[in-house]
Protein backbone atom coordinates (compact mmCIF):
# COMPACT_ATOMS: atom_id res chain seq x y z
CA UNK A 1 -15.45 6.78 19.88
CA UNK A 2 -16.65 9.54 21.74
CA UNK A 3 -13.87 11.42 23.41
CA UNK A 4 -13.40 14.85 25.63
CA UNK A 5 -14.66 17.85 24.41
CA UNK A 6 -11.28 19.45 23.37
CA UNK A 7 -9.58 20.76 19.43
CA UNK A 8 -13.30 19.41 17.69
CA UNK A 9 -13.85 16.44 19.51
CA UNK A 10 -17.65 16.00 20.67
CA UNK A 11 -18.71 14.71 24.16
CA UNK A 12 -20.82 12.38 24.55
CA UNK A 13 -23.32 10.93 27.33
CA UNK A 14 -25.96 9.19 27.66
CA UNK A 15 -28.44 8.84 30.77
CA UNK A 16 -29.43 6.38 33.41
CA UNK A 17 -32.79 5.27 33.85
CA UNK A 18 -34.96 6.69 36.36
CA UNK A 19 -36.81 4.27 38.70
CA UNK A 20 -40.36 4.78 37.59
CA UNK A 21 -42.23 1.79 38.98
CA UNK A 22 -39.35 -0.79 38.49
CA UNK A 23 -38.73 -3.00 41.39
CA UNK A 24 -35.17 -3.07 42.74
CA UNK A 25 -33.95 -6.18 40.64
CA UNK A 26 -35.65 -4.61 37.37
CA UNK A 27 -33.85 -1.57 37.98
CA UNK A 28 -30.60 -2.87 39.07
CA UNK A 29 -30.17 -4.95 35.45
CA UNK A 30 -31.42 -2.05 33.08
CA UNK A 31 -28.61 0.39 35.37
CA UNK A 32 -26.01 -1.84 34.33
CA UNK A 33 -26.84 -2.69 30.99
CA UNK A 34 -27.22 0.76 29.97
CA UNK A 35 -24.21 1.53 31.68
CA UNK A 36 -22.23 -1.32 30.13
CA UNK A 37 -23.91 -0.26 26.33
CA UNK A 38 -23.49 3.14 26.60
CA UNK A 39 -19.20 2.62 27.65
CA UNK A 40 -19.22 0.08 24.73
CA UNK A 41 -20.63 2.43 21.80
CA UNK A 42 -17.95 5.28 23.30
CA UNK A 43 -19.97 7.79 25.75
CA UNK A 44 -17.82 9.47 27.93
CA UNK A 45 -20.09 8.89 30.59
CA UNK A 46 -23.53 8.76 31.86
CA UNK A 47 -25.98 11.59 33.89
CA UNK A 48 -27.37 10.04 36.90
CA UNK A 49 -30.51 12.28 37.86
CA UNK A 50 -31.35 13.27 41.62
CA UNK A 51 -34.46 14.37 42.80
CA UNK A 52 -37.07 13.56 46.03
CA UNK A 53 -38.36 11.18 43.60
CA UNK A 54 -35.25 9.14 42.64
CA UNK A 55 -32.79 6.79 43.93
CA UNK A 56 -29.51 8.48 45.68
CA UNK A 57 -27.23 9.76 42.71
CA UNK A 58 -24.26 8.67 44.12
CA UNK A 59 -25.44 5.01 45.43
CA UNK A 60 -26.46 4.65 41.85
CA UNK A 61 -22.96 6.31 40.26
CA UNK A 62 -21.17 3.64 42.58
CA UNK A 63 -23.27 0.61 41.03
CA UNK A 64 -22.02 2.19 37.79
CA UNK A 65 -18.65 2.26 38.75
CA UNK A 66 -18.48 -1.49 39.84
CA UNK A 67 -20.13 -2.53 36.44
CA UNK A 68 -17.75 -0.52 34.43
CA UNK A 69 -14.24 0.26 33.49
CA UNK A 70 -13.95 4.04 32.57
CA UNK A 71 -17.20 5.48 32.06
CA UNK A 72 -17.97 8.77 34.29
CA UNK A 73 -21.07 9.14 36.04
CA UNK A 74 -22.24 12.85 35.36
CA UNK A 75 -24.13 12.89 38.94
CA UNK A 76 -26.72 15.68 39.77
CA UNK A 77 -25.60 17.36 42.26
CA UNK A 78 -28.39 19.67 43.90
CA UNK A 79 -26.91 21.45 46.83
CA UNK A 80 -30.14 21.25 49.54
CA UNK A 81 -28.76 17.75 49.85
CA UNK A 82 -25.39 18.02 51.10
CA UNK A 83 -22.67 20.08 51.95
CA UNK A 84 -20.02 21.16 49.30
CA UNK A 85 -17.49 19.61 51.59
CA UNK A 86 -19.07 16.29 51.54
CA UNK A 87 -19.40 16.53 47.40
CA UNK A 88 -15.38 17.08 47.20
CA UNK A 89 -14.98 14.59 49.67
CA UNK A 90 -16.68 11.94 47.44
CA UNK A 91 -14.92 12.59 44.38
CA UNK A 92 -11.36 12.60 46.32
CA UNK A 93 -12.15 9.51 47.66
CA UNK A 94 -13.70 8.06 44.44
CA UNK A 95 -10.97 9.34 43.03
CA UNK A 96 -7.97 7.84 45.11
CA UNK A 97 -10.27 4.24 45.16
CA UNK A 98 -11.00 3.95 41.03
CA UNK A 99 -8.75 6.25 39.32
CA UNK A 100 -12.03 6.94 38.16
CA UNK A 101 -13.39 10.74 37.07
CA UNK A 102 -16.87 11.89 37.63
CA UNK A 103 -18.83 15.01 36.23
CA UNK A 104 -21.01 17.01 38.05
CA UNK A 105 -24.32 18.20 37.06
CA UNK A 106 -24.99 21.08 39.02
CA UNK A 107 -29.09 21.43 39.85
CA UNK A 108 -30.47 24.87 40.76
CA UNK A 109 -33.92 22.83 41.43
CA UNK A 110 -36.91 23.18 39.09
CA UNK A 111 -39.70 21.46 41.14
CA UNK A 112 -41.15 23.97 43.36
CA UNK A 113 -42.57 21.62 45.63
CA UNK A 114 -39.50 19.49 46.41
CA UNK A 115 -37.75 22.67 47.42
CA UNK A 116 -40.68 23.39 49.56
CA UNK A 117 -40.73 20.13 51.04
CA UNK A 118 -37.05 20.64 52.23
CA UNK A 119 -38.01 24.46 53.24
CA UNK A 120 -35.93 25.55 50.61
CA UNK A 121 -37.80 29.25 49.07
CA UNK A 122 -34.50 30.11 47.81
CA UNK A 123 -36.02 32.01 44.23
CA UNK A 124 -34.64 31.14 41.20
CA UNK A 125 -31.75 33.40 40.17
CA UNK A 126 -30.36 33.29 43.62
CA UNK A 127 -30.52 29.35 43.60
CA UNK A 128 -28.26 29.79 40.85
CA UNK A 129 -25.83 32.30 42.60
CA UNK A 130 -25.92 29.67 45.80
CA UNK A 131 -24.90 26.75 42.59
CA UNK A 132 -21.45 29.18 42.19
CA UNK A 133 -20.55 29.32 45.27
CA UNK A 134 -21.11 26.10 46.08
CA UNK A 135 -18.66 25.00 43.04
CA UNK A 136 -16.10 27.46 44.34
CA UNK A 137 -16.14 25.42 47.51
CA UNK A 138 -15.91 22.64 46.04
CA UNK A 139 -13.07 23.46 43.00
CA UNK A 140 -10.74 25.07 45.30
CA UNK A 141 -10.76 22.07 48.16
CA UNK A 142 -9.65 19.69 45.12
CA UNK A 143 -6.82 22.33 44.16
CA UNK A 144 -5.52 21.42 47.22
CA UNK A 145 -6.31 24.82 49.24
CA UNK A 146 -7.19 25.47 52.25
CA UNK A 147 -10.31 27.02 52.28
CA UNK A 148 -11.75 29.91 53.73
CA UNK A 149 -14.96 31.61 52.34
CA UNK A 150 -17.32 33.77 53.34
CA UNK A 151 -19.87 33.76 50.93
CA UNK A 152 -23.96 34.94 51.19
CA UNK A 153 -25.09 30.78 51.21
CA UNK A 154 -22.11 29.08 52.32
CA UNK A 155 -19.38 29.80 55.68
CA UNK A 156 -15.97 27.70 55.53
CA UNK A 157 -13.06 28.45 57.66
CA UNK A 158 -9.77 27.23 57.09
CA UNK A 159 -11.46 23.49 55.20
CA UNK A 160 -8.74 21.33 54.08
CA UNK A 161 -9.71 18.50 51.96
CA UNK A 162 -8.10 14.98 52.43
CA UNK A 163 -7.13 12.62 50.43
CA UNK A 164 -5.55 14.67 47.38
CA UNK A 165 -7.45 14.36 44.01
CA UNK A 166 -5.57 13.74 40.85
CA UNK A 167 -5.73 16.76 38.10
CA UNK A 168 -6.36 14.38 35.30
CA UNK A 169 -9.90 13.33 37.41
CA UNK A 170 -10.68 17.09 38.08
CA UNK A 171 -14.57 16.89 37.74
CA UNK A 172 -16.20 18.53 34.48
CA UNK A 173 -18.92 20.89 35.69
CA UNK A 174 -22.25 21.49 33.82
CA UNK A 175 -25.28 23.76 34.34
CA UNK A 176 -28.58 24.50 32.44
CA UNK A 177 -27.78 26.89 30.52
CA UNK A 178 -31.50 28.08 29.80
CA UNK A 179 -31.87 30.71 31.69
CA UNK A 180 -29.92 34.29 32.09
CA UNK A 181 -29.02 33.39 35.38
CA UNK A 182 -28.17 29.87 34.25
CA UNK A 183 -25.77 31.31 31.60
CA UNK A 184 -24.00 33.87 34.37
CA UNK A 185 -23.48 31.00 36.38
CA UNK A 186 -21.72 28.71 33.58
CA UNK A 187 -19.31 31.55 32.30
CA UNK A 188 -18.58 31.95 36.52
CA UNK A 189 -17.82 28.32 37.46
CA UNK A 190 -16.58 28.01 34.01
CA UNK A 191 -19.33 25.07 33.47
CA UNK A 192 -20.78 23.78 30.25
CA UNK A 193 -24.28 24.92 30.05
CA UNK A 194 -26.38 22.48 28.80
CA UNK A 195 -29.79 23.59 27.06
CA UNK A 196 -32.94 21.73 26.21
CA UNK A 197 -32.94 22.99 22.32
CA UNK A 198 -35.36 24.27 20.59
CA UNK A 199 -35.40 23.37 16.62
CA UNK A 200 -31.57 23.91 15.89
CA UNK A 201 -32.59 26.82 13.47
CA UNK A 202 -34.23 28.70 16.41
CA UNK A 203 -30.91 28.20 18.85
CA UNK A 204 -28.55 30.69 19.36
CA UNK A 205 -25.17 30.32 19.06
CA UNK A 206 -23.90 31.34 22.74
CA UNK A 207 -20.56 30.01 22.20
CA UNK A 208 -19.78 33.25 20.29
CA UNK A 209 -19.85 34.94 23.81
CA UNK A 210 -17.30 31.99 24.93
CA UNK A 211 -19.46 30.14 26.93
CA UNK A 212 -18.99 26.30 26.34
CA UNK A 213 -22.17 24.72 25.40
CA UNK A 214 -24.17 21.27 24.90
CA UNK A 215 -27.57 20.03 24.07
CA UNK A 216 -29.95 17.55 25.85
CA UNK A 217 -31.83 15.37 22.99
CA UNK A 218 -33.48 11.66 22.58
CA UNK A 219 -32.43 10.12 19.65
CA UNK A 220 -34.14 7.74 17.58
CA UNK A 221 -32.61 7.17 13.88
CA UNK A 222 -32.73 4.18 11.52
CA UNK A 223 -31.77 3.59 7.91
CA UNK A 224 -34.89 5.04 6.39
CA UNK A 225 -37.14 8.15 7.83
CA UNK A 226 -40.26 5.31 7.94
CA UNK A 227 -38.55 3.05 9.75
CA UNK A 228 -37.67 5.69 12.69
CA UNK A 229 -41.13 7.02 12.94
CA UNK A 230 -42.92 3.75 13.28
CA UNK A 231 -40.85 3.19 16.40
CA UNK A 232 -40.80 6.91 17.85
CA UNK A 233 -44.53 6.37 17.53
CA UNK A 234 -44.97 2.56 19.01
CA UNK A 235 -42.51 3.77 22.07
CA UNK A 236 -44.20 6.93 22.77
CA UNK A 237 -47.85 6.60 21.95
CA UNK A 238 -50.27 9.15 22.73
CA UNK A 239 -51.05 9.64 26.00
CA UNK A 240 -53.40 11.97 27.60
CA UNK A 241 -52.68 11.02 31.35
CA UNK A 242 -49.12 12.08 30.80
CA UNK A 243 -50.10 14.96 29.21
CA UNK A 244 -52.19 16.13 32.22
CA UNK A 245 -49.01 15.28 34.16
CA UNK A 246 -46.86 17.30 32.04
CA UNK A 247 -49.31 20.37 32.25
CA UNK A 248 -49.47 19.40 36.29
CA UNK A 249 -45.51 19.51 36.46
CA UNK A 250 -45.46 23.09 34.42
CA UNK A 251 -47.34 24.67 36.84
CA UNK A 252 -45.02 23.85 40.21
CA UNK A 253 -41.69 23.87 38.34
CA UNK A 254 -40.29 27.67 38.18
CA UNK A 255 -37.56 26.04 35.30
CA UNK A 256 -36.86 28.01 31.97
CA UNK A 257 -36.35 25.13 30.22
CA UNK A 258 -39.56 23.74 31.11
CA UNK A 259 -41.62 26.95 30.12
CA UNK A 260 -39.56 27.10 26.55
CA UNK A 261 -40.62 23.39 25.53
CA UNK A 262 -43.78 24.23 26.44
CA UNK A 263 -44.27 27.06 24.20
CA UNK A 264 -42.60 25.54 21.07
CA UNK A 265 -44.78 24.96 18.35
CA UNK A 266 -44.22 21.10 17.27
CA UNK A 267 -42.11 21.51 13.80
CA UNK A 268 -43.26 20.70 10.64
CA UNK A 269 -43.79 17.17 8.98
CA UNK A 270 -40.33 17.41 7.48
CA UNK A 271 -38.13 18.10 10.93
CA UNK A 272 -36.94 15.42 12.54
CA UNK A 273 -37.49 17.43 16.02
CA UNK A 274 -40.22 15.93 17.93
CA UNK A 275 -41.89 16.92 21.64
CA UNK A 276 -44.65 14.52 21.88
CA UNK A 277 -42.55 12.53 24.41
CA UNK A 278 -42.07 15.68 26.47
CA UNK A 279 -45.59 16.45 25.99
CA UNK A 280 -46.76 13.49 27.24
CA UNK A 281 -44.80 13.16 30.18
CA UNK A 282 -42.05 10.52 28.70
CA UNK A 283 -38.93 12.81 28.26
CA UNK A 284 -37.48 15.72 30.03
CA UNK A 285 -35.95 16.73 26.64
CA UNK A 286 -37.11 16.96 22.50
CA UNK A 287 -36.58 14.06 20.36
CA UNK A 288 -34.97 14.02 17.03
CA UNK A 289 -36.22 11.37 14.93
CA UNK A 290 -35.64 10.53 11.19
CA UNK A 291 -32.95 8.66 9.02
CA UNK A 292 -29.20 9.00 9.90
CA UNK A 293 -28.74 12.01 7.16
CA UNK A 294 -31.56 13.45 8.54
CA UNK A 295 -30.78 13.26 12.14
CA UNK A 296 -27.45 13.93 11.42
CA UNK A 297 -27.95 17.62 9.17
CA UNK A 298 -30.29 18.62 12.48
CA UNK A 299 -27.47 17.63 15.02
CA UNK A 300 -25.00 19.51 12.51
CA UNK A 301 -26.24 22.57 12.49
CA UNK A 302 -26.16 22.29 16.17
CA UNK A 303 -22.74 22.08 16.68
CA UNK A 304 -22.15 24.59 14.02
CA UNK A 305 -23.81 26.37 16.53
CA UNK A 306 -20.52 25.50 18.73
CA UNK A 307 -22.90 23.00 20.77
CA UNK A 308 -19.71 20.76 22.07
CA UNK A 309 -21.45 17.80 24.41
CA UNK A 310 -24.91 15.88 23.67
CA UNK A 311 -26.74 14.03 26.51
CA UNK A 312 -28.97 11.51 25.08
CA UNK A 313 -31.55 9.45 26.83
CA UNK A 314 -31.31 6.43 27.93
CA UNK A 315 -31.34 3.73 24.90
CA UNK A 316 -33.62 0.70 25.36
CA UNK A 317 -31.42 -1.57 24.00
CA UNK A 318 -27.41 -2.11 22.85
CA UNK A 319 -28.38 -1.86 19.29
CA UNK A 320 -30.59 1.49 19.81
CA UNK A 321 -27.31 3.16 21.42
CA UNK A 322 -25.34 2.11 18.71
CA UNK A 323 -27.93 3.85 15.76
CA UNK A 324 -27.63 7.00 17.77
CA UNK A 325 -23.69 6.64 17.08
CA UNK A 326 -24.82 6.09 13.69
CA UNK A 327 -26.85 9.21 13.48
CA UNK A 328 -23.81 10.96 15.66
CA UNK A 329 -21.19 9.99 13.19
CA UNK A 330 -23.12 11.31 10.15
CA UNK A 331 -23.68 14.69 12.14
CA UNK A 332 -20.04 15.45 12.53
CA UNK A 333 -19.18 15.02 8.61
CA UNK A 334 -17.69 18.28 7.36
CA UNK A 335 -18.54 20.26 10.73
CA UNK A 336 -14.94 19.92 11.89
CA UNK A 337 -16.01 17.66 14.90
CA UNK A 338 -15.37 14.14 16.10
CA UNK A 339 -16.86 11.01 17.67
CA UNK A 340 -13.61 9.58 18.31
């Protein structure tokens, strides 16, 4: 199915679940069945979130590793955490133990507090200049160079990285891609920047400017438009405590992804794009809901756009990822994509 994002072909992820208030053994099975689902309807791999709330990205990519056979854990990588050195050193040895490639989501930080907490008051645009030089670092150890850089965040001298990395597991890099300094940062690490979209008739197409670009979307499609909307509205019901959670988190996140989804107006009865599970605290990203077709003409015009990847939440069940493929597959007719 879903294959890199080369000549038309459309990349595909989907997400791991977070930990919410799942107890280890809980959490453990839905990892690896969402793991094992999403490698069996075709994603090319799987975002692994990081935060002072979560689990440890990398404990959790390693689960998914052991579980699978080629899927990629897209880990967030947020660089208060560790040193650049100790991120290349993970995928080299990943690398050399799996033959097995992982993506890196690189995470300027959105949650004031956290940084706070780590006395991080790095502001926001230079957080993102730090992100660049902290892939530099990283990229040129797994060329094979020996390193010396003398940057305004980071101070290497002479760093040699050990064992070698294989070109074909080179990590893919990604980025938001919301904000200005988001979008200088892609086009400088050479990063997809991924956006939180806005109704696909409101999105600009930055690919025009050569920037290689994805979206970040839930997805729930069925057969009929009915049929989709009874279950977008018995899995996210109404809820006013997450909605005073969202409007908490809005106020001590400085993100410009966050602040955009706030101020978009819901669409119209007709769209399929839907923020109540943002809204209410459920998502970190709009839904599209609706038939295939309709699904699919909303993704379309997306990658018209010259959107290339799509990071989907996490499905709830095997057959849930697989009508997302559905809705995928109708999306590419006549665009001059692929799912595989």
């Amino acid at each position: 199915m879903a294959t890199t994002s080369v000549d038309g072909a459309l990349e595909v992820f989907s997400m791991c679940p977070t930990i919410n208030n799942l107890d280890p053994d809980s959490y453990l099975r839905q990892a690896i069945n969402v793991a094992r689902w999403s490698e069996e309807c075709g994603c090319r791999g799987i975002l692994v979130f990081s935060d002072n709330s979560q689990l440890d990205a990398w404990t959790v990519s390693q689960l998914i590793i052991s579980h699978t056979y080629k899927l990629c854990p897209l880990v967030a990588v947020q660089p208060v955490y560790m040193h650049p050195y100790t991120v290349a050193k993970i995928l080299s040895t990943t690398g050399w133990l799996y033959a097995r490639q992982i993506y890196l989501n690189m995470v300027a930080g959105g949650f004031v507090n956290d940084l706070k907490a780590l006395d991080d008051r790095t502001p926001h645009d230079k957080r993102y200049d730090r992100l660049s030089e902290y892939v530099h670092i990283v990229r040129s150890l797994l060329e094979g160079q020996t390193v010396t850089f003398d940057g305004e965040f980071y101070h290497v001298d002479k760093l040699k990285l050990a064992p070698p990395l294989a070109e074909e597991l080179f990590p893919g890099i990604f980025v938001s891609g919301s904000s200005d300094a988001g979008v200088a940062a892609a086009r400088t690490m050479g990063a997809t920047a991924i956006k939180y979209p806005k109704p696909a008739g409101e999105e600009e197409a930055r690919a025009e400017a050569g920037l290689v670009c994805g979206i970040r979307v839930g997805i729930i499609a069925r057969r009929s438009r009915s049929e989709a909307w009874d279950i977008a509205h018995l899995r996210f019901p109404e809820d006013r405590k997450g909605q005073l959670t969202r409007q908490l988190a809005s106020k001590v996140s400085d993100s410009v992804w966050h602040k955009e989804l706030n101020s978009v107006d819901q669409a119209g009865e007709e769209s399929p794009y839907w923020l109540v599970p943002f809204q209410n605290y459920k998502a970190m990203c709009p839904y599209l809901v609706g038939s295939y077709e309709q699904v699919g003409v909303e993704l379309a015009r997306y990658f018209r756009a010259g959107h290339r990847t799509v990071i989907l939440e996490a499905p709830t069940s095997l057959d849930d990822m697989r009508h997302m493929f559905t809705a995928l597959e109708a999306a590419t007719q006549g665009v001059g994509v692929r799912v595989g």
